[in-house]
Protein backbone atom coordinates (compact mmCIF):
# COMPACT_ATOMS: atom_id res chain seq x y z
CA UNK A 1 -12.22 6.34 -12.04
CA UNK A 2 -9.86 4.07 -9.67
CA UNK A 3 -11.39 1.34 -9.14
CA UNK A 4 -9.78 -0.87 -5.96
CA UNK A 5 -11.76 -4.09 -5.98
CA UNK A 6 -12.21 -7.03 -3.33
CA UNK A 7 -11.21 -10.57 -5.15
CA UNK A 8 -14.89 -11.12 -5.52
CA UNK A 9 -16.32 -7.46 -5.65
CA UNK A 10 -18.36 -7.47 -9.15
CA UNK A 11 -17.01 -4.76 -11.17
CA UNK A 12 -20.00 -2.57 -11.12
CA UNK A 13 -18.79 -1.61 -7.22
CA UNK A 14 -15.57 0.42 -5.62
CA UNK A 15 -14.81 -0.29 -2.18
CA UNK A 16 -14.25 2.98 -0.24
CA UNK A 17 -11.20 3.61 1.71
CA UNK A 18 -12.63 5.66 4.47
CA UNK A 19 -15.24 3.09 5.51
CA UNK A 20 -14.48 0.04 3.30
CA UNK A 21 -18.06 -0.59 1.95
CA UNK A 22 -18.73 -1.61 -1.55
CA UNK A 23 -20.20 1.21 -3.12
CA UNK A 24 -22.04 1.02 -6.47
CA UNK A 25 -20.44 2.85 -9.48
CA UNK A 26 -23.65 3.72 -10.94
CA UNK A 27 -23.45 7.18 -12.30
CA UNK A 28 -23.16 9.86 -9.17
CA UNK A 29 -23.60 6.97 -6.66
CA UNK A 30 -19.97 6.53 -4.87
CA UNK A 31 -19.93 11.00 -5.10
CA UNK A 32 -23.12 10.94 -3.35
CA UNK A 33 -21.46 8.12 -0.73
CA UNK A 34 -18.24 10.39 0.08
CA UNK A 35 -20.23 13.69 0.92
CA UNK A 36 -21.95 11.43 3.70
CA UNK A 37 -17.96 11.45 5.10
CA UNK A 38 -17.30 14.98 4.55
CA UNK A 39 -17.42 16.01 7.98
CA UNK A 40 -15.05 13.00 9.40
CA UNK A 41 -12.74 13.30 6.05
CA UNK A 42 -10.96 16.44 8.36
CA UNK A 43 -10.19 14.57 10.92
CA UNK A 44 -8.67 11.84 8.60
CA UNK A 45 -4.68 11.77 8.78
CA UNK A 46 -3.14 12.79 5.58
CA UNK A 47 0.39 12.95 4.28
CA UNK A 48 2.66 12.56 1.12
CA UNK A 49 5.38 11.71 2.56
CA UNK A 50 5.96 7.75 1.84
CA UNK A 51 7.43 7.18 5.36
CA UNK A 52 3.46 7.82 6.65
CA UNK A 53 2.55 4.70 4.56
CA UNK A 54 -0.40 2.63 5.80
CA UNK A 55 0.89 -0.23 7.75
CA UNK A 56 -0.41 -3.88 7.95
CA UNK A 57 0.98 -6.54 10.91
CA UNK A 58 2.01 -10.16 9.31
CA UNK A 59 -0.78 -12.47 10.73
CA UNK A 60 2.46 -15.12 10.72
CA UNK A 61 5.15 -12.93 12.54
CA UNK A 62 3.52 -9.93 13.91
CA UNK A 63 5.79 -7.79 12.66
CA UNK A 64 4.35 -4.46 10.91
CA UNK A 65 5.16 -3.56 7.63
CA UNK A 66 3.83 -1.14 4.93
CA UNK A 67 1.28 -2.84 2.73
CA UNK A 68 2.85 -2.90 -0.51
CA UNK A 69 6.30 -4.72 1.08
CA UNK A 70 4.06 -7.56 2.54
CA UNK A 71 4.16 -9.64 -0.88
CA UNK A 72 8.15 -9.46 -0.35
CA UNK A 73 8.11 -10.17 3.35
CA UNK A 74 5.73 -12.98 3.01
CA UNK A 75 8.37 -14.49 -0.48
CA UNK A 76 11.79 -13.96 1.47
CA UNK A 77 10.32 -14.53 5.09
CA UNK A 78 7.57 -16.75 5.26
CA UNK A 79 8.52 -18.70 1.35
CA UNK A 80 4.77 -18.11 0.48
CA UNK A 81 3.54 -15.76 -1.91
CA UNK A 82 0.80 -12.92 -1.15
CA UNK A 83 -1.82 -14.99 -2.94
CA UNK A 84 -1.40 -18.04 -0.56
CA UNK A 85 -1.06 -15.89 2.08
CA UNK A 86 -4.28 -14.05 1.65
CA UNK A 87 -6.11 -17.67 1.33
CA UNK A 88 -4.34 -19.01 4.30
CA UNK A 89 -5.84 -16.38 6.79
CA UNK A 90 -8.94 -15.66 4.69
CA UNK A 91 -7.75 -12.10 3.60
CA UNK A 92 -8.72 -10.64 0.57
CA UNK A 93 -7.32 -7.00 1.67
CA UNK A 94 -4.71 -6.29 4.46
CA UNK A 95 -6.12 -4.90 8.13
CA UNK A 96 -4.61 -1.92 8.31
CA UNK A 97 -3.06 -0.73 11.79
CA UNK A 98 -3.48 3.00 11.16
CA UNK A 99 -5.22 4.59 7.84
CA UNK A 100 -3.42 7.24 6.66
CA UNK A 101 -4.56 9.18 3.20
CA UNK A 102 -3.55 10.70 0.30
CA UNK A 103 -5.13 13.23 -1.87
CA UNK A 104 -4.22 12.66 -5.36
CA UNK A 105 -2.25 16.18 -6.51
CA UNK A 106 -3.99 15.81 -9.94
CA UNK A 107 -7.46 14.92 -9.62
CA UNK A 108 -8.07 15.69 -5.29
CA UNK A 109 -9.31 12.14 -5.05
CA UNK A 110 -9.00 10.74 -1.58
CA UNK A 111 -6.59 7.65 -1.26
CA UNK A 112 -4.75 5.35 0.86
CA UNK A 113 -1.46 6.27 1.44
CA UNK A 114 -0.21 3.51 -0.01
CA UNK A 115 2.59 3.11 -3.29
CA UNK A 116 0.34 0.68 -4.67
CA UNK A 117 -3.03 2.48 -4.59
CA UNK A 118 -1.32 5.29 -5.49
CA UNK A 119 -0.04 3.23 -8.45
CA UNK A 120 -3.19 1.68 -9.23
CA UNK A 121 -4.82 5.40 -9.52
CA UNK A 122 -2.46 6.74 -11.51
CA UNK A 123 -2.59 3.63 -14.05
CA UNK A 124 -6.57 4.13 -14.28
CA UNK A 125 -6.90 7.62 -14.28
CA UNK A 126 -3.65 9.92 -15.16
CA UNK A 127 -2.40 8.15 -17.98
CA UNK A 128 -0.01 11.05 -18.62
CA UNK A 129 2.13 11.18 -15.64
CA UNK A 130 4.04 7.89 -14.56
CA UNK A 131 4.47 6.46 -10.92
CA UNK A 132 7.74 7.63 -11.01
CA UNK A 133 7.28 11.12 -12.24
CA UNK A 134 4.46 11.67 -9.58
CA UNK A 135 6.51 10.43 -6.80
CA UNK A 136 9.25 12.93 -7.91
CA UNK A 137 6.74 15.92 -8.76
CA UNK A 138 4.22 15.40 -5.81
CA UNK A 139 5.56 12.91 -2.65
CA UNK A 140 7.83 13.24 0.06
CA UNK A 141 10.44 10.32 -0.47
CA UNK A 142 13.13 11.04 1.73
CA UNK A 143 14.24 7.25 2.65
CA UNK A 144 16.47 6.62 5.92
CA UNK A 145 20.32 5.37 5.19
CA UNK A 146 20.23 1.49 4.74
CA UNK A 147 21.96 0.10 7.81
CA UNK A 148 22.45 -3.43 8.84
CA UNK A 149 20.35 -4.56 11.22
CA UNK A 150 19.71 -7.74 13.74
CA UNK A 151 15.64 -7.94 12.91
CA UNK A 152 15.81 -8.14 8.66
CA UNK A 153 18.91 -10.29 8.04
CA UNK A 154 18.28 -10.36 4.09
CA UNK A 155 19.49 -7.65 2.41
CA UNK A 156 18.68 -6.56 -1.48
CA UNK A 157 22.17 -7.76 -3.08
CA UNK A 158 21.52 -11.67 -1.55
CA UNK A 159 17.44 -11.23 -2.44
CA UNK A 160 17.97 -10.24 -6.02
CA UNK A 161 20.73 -12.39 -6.50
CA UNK A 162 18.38 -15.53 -5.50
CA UNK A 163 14.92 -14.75 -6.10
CA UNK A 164 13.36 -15.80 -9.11
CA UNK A 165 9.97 -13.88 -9.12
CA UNK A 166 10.13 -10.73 -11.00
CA UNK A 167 7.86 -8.85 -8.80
CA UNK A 168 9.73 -9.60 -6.07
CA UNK A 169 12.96 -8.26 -7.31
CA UNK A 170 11.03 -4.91 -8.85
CA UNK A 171 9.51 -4.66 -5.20
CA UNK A 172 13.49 -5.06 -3.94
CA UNK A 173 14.75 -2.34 -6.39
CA UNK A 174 11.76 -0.10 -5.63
CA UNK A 175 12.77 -0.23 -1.86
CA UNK A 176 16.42 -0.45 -1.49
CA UNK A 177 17.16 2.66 0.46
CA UNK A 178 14.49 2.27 2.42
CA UNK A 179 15.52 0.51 5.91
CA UNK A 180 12.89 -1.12 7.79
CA UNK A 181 14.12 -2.04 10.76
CA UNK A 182 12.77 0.42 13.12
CA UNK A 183 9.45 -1.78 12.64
CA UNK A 184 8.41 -3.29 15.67
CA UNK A 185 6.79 -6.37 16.66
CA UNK A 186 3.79 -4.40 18.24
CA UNK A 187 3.34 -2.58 14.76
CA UNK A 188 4.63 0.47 15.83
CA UNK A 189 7.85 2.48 14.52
């Protein structure tokens, strides 16, 4: 099973993405916690199409951003990385603006709609099929035309050319026709 974990959540628990409680993985336990959604999980927004993201506001700049681009904007923006973020503001997960979910084409597990969780599922549970292949066989990745804009001055050529932190760049690479800047400040696009 995926297993998304708090910093401190003991390994023996799974937080749930529909109403973030730490639920025991004790055989049947976190099944027997997700019928207790079925009747709201219908109502939940759902999409595979990676510009429906889950979105996150910077607690520095207010500016909203998808969650997995939040350990670049916080590098190239802020010069702090995600880990010194989190501990700065007390974080050990993102507050997301809007949850949107995704149901896992393989297995019909319920997920955030988010690259990373997405990621993180696919590592744990579908050994067989990469990110990359999924993303091509399953997702939506239309990506708008990369256009200069006034509100994210750094673009991918100066970032990879000057930052040092592998993830970072990988982040960069994974992203680079992808414009953000119809984000807005009031974490709306």
């Amino acid at each position: 099973k995926s297993k998304v974990r708090a910093k401190n959540m003991p390994n023996s628990f799974r937080c749930c993405f529909v109403c973030d409680e730490h639920v025991s993985l004790t055989k049947g336990a976190f099944e027997k916690h997700m019928e207790v959604h079925k009747p709201e999980i219908k109502n939940l927004k759902f999409s595979s199409d990676i510009k429906d993201e889950c979105k996150t506001l910077c607690r520095i700049c207010d500016r909203a951003f998808v969650l997995s681009r939040m350990r670049l904007h916080t590098k190239v923006k802020h010069d702090l990385q995600i880990t010194d973020y989190k501990e700065r503001f007390n974080q050990t997960k993102f507050t997301i603006i809007e949850k949107v979910f995704h149901t896992c084409e393989i297995c019909k597990e319920l997920l955030l709609m988010d690259s990373d969780v997405i990621r993180n599922h696919l590592t744990g549970r579908h050994k067989d099929i990469s990110h990359k292949n999924y993303n091509n066989k399953f997702m939506k990745m239309k990506f708008m035309k990369m256009e200069p804009c006034d509100e994210d001055e750094v673009y991918e050529k100066e970032i990879r050319d000057t930052v040092d932190d592998h993830e970072v760049r990988t982040e960069i690479e994974a992203r680079q026709k992808l414009c953000f800047c119809q984000e807005k400040s009031d974490g709306k696009m």
